[in-house]
N, C-alpha and C. Protein backbone atom coordinates (compact mmCIF):
# COMPACT_ATOMS: atom_id res chain seq x y z
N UNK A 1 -10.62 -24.85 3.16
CA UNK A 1 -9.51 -24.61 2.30
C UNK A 1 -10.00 -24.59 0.85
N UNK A 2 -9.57 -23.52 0.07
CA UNK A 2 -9.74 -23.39 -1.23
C UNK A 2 -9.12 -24.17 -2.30
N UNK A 3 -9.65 -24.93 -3.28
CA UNK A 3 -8.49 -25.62 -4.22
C UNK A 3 -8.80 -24.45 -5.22
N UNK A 4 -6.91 -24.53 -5.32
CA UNK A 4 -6.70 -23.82 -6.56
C UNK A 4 -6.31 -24.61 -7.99
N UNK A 5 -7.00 -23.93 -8.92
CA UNK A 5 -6.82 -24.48 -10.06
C UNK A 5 -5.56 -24.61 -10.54
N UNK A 6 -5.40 -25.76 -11.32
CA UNK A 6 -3.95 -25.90 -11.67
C UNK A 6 -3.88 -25.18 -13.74
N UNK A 7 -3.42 -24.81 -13.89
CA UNK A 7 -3.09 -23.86 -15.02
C UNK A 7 -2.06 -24.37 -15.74
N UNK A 8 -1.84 -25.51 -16.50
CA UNK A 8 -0.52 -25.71 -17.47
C UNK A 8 -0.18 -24.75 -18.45
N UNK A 9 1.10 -25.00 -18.02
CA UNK A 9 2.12 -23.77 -18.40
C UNK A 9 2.65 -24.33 -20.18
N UNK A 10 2.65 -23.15 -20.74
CA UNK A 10 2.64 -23.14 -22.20
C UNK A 10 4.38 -24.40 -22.60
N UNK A 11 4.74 -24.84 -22.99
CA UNK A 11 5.98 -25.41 -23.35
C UNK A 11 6.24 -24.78 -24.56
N UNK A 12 7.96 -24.94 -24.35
CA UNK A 12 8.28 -24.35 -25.38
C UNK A 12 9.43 -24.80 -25.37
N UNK A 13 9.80 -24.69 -26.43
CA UNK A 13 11.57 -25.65 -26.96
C UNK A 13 12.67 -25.54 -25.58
N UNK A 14 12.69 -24.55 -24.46
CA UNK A 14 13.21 -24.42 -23.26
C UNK A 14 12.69 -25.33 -22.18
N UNK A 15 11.35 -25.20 -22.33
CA UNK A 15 10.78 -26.38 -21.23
C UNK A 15 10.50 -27.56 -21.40
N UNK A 16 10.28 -27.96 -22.65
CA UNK A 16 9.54 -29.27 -23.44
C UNK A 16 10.76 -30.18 -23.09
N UNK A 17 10.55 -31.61 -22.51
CA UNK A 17 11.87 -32.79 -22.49
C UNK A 17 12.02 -33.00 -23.36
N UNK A 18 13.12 -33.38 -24.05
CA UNK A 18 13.78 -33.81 -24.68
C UNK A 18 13.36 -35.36 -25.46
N UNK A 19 12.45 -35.81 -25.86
CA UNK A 19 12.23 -36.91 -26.15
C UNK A 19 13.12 -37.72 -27.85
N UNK A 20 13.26 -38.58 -27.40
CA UNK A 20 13.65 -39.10 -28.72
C UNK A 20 12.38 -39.83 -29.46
N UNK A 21 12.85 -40.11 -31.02
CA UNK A 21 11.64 -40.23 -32.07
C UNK A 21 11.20 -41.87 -31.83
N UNK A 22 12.14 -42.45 -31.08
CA UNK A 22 11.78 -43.76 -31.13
C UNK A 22 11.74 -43.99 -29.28
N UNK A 23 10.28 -44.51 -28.71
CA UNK A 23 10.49 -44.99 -27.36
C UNK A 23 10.06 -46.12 -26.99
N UNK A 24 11.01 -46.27 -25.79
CA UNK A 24 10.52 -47.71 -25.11
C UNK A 24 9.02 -47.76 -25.11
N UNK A 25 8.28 -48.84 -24.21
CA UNK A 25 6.93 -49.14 -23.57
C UNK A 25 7.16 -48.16 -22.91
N UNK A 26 8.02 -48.39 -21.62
CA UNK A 26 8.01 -47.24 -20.64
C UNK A 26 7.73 -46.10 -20.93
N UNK A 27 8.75 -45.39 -21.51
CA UNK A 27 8.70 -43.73 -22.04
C UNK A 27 7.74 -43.38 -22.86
N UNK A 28 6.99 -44.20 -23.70
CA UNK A 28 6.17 -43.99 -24.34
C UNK A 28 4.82 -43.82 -23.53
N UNK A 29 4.38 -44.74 -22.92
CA UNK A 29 3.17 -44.73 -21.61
C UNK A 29 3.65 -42.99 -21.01
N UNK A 30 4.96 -43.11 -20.30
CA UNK A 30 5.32 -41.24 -19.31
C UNK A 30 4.90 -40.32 -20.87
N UNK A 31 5.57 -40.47 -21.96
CA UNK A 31 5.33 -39.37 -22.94
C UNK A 31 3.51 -39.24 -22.95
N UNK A 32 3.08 -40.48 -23.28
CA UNK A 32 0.98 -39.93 -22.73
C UNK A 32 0.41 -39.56 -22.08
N UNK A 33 1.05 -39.95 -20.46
CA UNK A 33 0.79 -39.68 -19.43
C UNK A 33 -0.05 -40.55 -18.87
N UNK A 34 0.12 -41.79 -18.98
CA UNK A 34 -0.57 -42.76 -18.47
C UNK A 34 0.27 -44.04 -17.83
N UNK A 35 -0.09 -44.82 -17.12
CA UNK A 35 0.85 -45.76 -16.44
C UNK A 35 1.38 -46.98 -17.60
N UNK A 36 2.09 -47.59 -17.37
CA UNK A 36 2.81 -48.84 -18.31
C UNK A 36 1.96 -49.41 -18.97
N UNK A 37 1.18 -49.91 -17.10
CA UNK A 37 0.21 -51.23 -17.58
C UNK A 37 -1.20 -50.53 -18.11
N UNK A 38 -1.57 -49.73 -18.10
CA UNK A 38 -2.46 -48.90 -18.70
C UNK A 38 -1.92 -49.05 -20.62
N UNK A 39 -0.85 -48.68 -20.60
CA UNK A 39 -0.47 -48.43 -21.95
C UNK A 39 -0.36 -49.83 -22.83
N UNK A 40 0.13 -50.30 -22.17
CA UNK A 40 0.17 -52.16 -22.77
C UNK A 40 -1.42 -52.65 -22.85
N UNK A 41 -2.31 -52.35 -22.17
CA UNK A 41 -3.64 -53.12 -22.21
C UNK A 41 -4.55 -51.95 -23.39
N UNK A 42 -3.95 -50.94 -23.47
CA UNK A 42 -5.05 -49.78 -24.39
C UNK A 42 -3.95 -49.09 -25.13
N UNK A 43 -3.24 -48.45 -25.21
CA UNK A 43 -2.49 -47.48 -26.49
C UNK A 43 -1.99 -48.70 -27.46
N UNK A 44 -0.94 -49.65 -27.23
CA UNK A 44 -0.05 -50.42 -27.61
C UNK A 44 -0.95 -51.20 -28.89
N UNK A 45 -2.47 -51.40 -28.73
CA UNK A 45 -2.56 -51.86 -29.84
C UNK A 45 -3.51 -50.47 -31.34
N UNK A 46 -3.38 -49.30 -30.58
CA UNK A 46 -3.39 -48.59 -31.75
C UNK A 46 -1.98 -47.92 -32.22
N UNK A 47 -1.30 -47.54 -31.71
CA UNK A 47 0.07 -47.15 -31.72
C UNK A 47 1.00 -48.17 -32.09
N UNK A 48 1.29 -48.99 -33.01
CA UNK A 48 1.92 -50.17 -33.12
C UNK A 48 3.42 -50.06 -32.97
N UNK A 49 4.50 -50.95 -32.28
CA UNK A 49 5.72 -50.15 -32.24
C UNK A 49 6.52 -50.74 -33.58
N UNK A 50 7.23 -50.26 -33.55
CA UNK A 50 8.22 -50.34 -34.64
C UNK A 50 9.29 -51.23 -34.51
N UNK A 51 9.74 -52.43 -35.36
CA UNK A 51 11.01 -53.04 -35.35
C UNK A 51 12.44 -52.44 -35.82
N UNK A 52 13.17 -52.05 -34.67
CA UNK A 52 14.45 -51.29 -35.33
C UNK A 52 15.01 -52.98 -35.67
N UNK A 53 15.85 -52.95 -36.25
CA UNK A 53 17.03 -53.91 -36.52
C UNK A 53 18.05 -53.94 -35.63
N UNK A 54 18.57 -55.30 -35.07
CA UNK A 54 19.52 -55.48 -34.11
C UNK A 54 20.48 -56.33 -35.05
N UNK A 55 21.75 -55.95 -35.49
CA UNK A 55 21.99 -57.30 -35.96
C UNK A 55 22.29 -58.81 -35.28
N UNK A 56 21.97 -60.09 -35.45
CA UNK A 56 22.04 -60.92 -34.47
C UNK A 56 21.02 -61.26 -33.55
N UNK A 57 19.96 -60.13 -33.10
CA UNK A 57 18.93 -60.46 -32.02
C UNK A 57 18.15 -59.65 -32.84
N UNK A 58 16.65 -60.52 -31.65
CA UNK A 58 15.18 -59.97 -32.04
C UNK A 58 15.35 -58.36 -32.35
N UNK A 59 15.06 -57.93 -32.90
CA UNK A 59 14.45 -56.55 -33.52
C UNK A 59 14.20 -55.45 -31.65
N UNK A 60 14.69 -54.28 -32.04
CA UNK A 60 14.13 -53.87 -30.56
C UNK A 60 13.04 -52.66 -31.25
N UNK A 61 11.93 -53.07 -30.03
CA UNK A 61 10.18 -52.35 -30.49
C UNK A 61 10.28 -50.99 -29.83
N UNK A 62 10.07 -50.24 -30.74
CA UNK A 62 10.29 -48.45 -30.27
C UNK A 62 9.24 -47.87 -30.58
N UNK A 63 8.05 -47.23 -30.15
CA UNK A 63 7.02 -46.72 -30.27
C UNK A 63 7.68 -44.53 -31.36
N UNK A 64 6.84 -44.79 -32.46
CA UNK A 64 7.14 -43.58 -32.67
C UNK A 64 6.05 -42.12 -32.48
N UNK A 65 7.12 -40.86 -31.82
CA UNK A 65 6.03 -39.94 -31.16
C UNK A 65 5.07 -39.81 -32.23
N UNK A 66 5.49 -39.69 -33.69
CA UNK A 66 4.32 -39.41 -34.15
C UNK A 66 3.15 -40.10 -33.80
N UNK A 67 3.15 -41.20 -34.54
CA UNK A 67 2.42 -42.49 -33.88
C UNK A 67 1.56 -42.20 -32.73
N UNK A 68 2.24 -42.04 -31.52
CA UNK A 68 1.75 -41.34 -30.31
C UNK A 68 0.83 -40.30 -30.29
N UNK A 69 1.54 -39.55 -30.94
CA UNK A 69 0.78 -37.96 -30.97
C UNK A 69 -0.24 -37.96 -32.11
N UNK A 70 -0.56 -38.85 -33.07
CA UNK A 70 -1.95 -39.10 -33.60
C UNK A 70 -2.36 -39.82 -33.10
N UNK A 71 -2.49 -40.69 -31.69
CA UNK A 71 -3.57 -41.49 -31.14
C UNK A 71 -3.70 -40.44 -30.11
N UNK A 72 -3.47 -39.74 -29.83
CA UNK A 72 -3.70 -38.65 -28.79
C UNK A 72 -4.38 -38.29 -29.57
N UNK A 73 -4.31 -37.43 -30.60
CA UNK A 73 -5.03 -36.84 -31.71
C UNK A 73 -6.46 -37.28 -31.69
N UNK A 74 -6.69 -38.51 -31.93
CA UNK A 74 -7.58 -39.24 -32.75
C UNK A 74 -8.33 -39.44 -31.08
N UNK A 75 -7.56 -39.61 -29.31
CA UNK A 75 -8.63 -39.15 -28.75
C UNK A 75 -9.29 -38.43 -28.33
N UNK A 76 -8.61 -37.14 -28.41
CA UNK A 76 -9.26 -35.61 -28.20
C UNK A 76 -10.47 -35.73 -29.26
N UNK A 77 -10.02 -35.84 -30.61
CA UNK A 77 -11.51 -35.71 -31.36
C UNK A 77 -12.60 -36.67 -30.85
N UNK A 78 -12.34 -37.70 -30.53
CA UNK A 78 -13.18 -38.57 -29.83
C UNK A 78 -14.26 -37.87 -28.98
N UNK A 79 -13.43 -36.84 -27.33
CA UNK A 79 -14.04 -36.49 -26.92
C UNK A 79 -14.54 -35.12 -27.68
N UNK A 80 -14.79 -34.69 -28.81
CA UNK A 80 -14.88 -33.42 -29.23
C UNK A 80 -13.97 -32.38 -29.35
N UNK A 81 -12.92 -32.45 -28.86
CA UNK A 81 -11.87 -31.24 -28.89
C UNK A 81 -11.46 -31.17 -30.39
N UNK A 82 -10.91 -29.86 -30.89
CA UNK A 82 -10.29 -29.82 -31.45
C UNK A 82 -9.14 -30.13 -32.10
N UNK A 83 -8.69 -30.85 -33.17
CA UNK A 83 -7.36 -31.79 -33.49
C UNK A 83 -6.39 -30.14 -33.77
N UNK A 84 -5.01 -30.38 -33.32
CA UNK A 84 -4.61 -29.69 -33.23
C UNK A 84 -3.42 -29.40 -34.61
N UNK A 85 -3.28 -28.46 -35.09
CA UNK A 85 -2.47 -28.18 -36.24
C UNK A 85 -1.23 -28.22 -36.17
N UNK A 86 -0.47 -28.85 -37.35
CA UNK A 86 0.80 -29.37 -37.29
C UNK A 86 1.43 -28.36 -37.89
């Protein structure tokens, strides 16, 4: 049996999810593509999350995509790739 190559498909404002600017642990780890506990032991301390304001309770911690999307950034150049233009 032959494996066929898998080919990602271009995104575009039709296909791309919907993410919001501020995410959980969870969604933030699915937005990298890496598991939770992966993300808590390695992204979480370059990506620092953010304290929204609750009034009354602890602060809730929201990771922002930018944030995200320059530690992605910062590991593509790592491996040599090209940083990609904003």
């Amino acid at each position: 049996m032959t494996a066929i190559a898998h080919q990602p498909r271009a995104m575009d404002s039709l296909t791309r999810p919907r993410w919001p600017r501020g995410l959980t642990q969870k969604e933030a780890a699915e937005y990298c593509g890496v598991s939770a506990s992966w993300f808590r032991e390695n992204v979480h301390v370059e990506a620092k999350p953010v304290g929204m304001p609750k009034p009354g309770e602890k602060p809730v911690l929201r990771y922002r995509i930018e944030d995200l999307d320059a530690w992605l950034d910062d590991c593509a150049a790592l491996r040599g790739a090209p940083r990609r233009s904003s």
